[in-house]
Protein backbone atom coordinates (compact mmCIF):
# COMPACT_ATOMS: atom_id res chain seq x y z
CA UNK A 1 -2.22 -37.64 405.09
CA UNK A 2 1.45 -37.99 406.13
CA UNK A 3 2.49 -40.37 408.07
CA UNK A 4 3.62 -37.90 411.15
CA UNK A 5 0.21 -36.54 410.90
CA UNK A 6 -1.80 -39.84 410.86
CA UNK A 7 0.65 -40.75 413.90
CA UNK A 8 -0.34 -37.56 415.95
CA UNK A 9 -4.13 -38.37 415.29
CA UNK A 10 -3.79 -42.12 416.75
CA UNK A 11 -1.89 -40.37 419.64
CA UNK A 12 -4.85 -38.07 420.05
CA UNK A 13 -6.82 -40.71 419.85
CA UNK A 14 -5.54 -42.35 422.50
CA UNK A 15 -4.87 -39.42 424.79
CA UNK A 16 -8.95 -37.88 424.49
CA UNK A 17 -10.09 -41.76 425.27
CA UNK A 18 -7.43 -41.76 428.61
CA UNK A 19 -9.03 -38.10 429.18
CA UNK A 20 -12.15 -39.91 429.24
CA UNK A 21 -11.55 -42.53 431.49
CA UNK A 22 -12.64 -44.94 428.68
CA UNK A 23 -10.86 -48.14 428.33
CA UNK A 24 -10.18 -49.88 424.88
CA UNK A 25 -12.79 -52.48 425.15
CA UNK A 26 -15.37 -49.68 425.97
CA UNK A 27 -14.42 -48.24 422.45
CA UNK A 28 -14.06 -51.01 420.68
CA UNK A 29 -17.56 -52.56 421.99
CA UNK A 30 -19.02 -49.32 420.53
CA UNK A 31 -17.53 -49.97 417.58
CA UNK A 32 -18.01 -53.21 416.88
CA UNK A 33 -14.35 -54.50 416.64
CA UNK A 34 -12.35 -56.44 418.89
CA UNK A 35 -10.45 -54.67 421.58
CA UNK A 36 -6.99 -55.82 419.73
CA UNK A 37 -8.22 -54.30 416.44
CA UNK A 38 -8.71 -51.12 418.38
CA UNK A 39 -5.33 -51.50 419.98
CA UNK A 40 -4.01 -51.40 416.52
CA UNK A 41 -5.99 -48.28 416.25
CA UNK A 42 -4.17 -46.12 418.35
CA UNK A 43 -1.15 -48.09 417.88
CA UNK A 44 -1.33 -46.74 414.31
CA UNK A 45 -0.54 -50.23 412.68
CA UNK A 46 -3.91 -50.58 410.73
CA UNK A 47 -5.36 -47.78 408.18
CA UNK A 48 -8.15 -46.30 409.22
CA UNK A 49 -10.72 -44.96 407.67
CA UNK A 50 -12.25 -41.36 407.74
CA UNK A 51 -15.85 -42.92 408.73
CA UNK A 52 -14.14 -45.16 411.39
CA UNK A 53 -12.21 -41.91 412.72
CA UNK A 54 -15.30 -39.70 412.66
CA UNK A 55 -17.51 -42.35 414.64
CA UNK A 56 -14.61 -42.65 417.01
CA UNK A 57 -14.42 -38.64 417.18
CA UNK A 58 -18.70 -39.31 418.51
CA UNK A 59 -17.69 -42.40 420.87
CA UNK A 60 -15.13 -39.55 422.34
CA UNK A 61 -17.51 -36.49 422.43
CA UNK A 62 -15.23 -34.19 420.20
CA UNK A 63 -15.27 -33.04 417.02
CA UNK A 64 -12.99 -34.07 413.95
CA UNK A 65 -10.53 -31.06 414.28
CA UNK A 66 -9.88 -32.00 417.91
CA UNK A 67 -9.03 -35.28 417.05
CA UNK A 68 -6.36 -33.78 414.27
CA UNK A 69 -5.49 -31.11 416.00
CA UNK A 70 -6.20 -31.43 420.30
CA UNK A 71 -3.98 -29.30 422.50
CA UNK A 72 -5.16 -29.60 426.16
CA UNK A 73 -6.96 -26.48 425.64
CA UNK A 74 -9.26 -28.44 424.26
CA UNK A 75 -9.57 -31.23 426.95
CA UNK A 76 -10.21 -28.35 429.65
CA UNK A 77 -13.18 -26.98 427.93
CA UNK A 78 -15.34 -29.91 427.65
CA UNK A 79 -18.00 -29.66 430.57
CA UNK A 80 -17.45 -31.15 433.69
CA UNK A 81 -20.65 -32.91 433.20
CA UNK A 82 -19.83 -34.66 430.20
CA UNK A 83 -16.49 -35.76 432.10
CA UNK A 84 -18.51 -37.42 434.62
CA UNK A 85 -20.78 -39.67 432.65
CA UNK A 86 -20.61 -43.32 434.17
CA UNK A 87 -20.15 -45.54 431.08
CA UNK A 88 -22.95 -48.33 430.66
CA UNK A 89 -23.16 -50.70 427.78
């Protein structure tokens, strides 16, 4: 991947999680990293795998392609129910 594209994926990333209401330490808990490793995630400062972006893509409810390519389109559609899960670990 280039590196604008790998930069737009970190920022969708970031922007589905915010969508979300999820914070960092929620995603990196389900992930089993440290909240700072995540960080580096979206900050795009670490590579990242495609196994570590498709379990992130589950965390997030939304499939590969939105991750690569969201436009709020995307963000509108997901059910309202889904969008009002209360996050329990």
């Amino acid at each position: 991947m280039t590196e604008a594209v790998l930069k737009k994926v970190f920022s969708n990333i970031r922007t589905i999680r915010e969508f979300r209401n999820y914070s960092q330490e929620y995603l990196a808990l389900k992930l089993g990293i440290s909240q700072n490793a995540y960080s580096k995630i979206e900050l795009g400062y670490t590579n990242i795998s495609l196994s570590r972006v498709m379990a992130i893509a589950v965390i997030l409810e939304v499939s590969l392609a939105d991750i690569v390519e969201l436009d709020v389109a995307t963000l509108e559609k997901i059910p309202a129910q889904k969008l009002a899960l209360i996050v329990s670990t």
